[in-house]
Protein backbone atom coordinates (compact mmCIF):
# COMPACT_ATOMS: atom_id res chain seq x y z
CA UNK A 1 12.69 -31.69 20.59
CA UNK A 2 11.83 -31.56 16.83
CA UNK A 3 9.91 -28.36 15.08
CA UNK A 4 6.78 -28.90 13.25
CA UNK A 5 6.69 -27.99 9.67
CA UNK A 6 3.96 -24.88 10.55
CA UNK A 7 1.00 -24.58 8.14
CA UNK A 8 0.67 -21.21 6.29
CA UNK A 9 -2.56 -19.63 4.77
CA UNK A 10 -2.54 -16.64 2.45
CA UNK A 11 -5.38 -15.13 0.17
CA UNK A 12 -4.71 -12.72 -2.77
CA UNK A 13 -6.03 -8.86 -2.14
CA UNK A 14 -7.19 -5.58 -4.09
CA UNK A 15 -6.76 -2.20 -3.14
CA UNK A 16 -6.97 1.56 -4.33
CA UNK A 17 -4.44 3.94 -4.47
CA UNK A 18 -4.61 6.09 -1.42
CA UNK A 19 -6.99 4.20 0.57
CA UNK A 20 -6.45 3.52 4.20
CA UNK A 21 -5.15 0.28 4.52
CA UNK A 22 -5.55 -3.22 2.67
CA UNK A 23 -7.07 -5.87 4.87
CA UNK A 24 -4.34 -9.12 4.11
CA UNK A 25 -5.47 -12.67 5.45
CA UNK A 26 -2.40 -14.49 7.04
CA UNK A 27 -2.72 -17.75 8.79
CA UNK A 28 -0.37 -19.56 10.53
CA UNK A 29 -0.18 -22.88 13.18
CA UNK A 30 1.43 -25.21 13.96
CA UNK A 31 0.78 -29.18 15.13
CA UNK A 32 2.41 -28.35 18.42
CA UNK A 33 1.09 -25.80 20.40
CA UNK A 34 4.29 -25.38 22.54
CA UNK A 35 5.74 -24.02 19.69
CA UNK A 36 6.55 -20.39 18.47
CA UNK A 37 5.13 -20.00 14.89
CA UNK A 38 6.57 -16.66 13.38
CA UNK A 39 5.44 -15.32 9.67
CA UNK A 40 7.69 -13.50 7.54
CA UNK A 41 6.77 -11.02 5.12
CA UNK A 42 9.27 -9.72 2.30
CA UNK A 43 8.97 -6.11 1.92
CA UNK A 44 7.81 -4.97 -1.20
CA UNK A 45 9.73 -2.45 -3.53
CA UNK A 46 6.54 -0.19 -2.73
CA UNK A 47 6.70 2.02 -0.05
CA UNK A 48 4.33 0.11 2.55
CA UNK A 49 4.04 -0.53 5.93
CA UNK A 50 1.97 -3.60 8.00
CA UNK A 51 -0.72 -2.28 10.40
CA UNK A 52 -3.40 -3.87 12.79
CA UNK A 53 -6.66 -2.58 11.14
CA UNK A 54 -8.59 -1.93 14.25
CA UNK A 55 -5.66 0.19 16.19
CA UNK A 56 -3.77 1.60 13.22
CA UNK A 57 -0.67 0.72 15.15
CA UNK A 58 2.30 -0.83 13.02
CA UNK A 59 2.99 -4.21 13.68
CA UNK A 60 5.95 -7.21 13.28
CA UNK A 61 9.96 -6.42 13.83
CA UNK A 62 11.97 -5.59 10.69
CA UNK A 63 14.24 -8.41 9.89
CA UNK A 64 16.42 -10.21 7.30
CA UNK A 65 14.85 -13.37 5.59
CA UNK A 66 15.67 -15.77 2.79
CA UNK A 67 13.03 -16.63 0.78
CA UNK A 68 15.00 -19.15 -1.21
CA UNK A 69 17.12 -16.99 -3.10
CA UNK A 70 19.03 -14.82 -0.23
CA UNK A 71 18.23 -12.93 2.12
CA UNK A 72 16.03 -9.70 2.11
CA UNK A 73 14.20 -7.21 3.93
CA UNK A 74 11.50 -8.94 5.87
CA UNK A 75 8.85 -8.06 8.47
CA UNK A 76 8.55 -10.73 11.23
CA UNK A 77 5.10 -11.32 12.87
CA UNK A 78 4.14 -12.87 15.89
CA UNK A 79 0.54 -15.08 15.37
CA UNK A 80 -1.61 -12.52 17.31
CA UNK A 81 -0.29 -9.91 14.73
CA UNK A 82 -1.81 -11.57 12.19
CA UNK A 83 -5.53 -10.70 13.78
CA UNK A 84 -6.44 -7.55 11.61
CA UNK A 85 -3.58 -7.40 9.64
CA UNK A 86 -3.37 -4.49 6.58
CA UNK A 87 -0.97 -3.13 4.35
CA UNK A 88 -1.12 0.60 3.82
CA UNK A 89 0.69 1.42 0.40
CA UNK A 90 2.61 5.08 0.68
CA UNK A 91 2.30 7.74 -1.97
CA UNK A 92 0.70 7.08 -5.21
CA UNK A 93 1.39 2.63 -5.52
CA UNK A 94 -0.64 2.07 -8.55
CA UNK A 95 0.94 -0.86 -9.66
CA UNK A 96 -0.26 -4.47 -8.72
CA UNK A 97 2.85 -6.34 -6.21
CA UNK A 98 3.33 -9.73 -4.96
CA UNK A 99 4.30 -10.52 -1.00
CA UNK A 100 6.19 -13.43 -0.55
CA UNK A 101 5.29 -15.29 2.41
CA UNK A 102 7.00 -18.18 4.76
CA UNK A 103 6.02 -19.20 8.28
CA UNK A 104 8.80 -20.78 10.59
CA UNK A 105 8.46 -22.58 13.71
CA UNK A 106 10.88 -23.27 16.27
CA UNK A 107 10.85 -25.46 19.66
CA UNK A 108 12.81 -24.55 22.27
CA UNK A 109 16.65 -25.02 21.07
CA UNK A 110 15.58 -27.45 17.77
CA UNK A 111 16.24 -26.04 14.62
CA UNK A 112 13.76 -23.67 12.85
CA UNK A 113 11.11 -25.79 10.26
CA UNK A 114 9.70 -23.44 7.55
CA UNK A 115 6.77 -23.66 5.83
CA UNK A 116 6.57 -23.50 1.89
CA UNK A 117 6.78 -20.18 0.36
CA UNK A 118 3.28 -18.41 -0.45
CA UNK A 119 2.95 -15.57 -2.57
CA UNK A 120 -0.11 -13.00 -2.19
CA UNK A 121 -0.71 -11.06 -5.29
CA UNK A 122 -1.98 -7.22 -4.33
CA UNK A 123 -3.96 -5.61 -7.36
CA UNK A 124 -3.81 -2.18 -6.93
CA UNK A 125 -6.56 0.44 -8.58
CA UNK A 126 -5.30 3.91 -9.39
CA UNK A 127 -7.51 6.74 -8.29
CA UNK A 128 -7.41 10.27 -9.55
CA UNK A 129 -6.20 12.66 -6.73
CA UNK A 130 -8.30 15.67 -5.85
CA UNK A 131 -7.28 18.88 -8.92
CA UNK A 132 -6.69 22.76 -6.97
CA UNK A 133 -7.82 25.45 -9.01
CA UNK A 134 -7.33 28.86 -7.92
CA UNK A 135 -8.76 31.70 -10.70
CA UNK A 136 -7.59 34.85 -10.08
CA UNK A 137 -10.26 37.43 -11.44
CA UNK A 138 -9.59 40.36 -9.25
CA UNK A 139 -6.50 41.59 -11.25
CA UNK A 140 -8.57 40.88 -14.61
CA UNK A 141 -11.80 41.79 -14.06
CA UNK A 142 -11.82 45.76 -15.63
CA UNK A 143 -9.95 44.24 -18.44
CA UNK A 144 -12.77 41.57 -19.10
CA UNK A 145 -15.45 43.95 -18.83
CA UNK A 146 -13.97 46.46 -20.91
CA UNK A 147 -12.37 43.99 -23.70
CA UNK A 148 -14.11 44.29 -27.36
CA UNK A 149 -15.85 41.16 -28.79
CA UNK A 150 -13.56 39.21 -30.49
CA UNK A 151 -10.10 40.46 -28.82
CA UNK A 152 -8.67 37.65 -26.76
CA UNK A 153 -8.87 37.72 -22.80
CA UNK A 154 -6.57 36.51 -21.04
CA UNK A 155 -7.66 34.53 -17.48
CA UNK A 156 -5.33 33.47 -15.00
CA UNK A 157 -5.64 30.28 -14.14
CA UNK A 158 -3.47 28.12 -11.84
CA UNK A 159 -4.09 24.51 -11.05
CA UNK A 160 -2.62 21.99 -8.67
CA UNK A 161 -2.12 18.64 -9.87
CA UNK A 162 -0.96 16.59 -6.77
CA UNK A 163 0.03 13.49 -8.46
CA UNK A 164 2.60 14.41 -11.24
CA UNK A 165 2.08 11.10 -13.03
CA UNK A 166 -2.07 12.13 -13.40
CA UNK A 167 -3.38 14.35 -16.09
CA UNK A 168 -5.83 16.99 -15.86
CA UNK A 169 -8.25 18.46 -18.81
CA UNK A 170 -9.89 22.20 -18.01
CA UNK A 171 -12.84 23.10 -20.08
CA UNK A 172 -14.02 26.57 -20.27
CA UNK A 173 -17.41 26.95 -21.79
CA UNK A 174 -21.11 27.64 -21.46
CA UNK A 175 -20.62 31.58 -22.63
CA UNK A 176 -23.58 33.55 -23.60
């Protein structure tokens, strides 16, 4: 027997930083339905993992792949893990990423046929984490009451920034 060249279909994404998972849209068939069609995904630089979407259960087998240029760290996937397939990015991924993508097909003991290599672009959207602010007033509060008018006061202040690549701003205002 001969393997079929297996058709692949891909479709660029967007997600947000920290969201729950990216919904990706992976197709693969092949001519021959006696045939095992396997997708490969490269793994990103980014810390992510592949998920189905409606069980939140990881999915595909990691692997070694070449792409064209040597082999790398690769997820396999089976066609019926491609139903509700996601990417969830770990940490803070900001910054947009491509996933290079090849489909293989194999019949019985023939020799594997691979699809052409797809790439799907992931834009990513940064999104400010959520700022801690803890103001500690017990400690400070005879001093403020008793401090004259234009003597400075000191207030301790102590805020959590989550995301050390963020910024935060504090305004203190609206005295009368």
């Amino acid at each position: 027997p001969t393997s079929d060249t297996p058709t692949l279909s891909v479709a660029n994404v967007s997600g947000v930083e920290d969201d729950a998972f990216i919904p990706i849209s992976v197709s693969s068939t092949s001519t021959d339905n006696t045939e095992t069609v396997t997708v490969y995904i490269e793994k990103p630089t980014q810390d992510v993992k592949f998920i189905n979407t409606t069980t939140n259960v990881e999915v595909g087998t990691s692997t070694s792949f070449d792409f064209g240029s040597g082999s790398v760290s690769a997820i396999a996937l089976t066609n019926s893990e491609l139903s509700n397939l996601g990417v969830v990015t770990g940490g803070d991924v900001k910054t947009n990423f491509n996933l290079k993508v090849m489909a293989s097909s194999s019949d019985g003991d023939a020799a594997l046929t691979q699809s052409s290599l797809s790439t799907i672009a992931v834009s990513m959207s940064a999104k400010a984490d959520p700022v801690g602010i803890e103001v500690n007033n017990s400690s400070s509060s005879n001093a403020l009451s008793n401090s004259d008018e234009n003597s400075t006061i000191s207030i301790p202040i102590k805020i959590n920034l989550n995301d050390p690549t963020e910024t935060v701003s504090l305004s203190i205002g609206n005295f009368k």
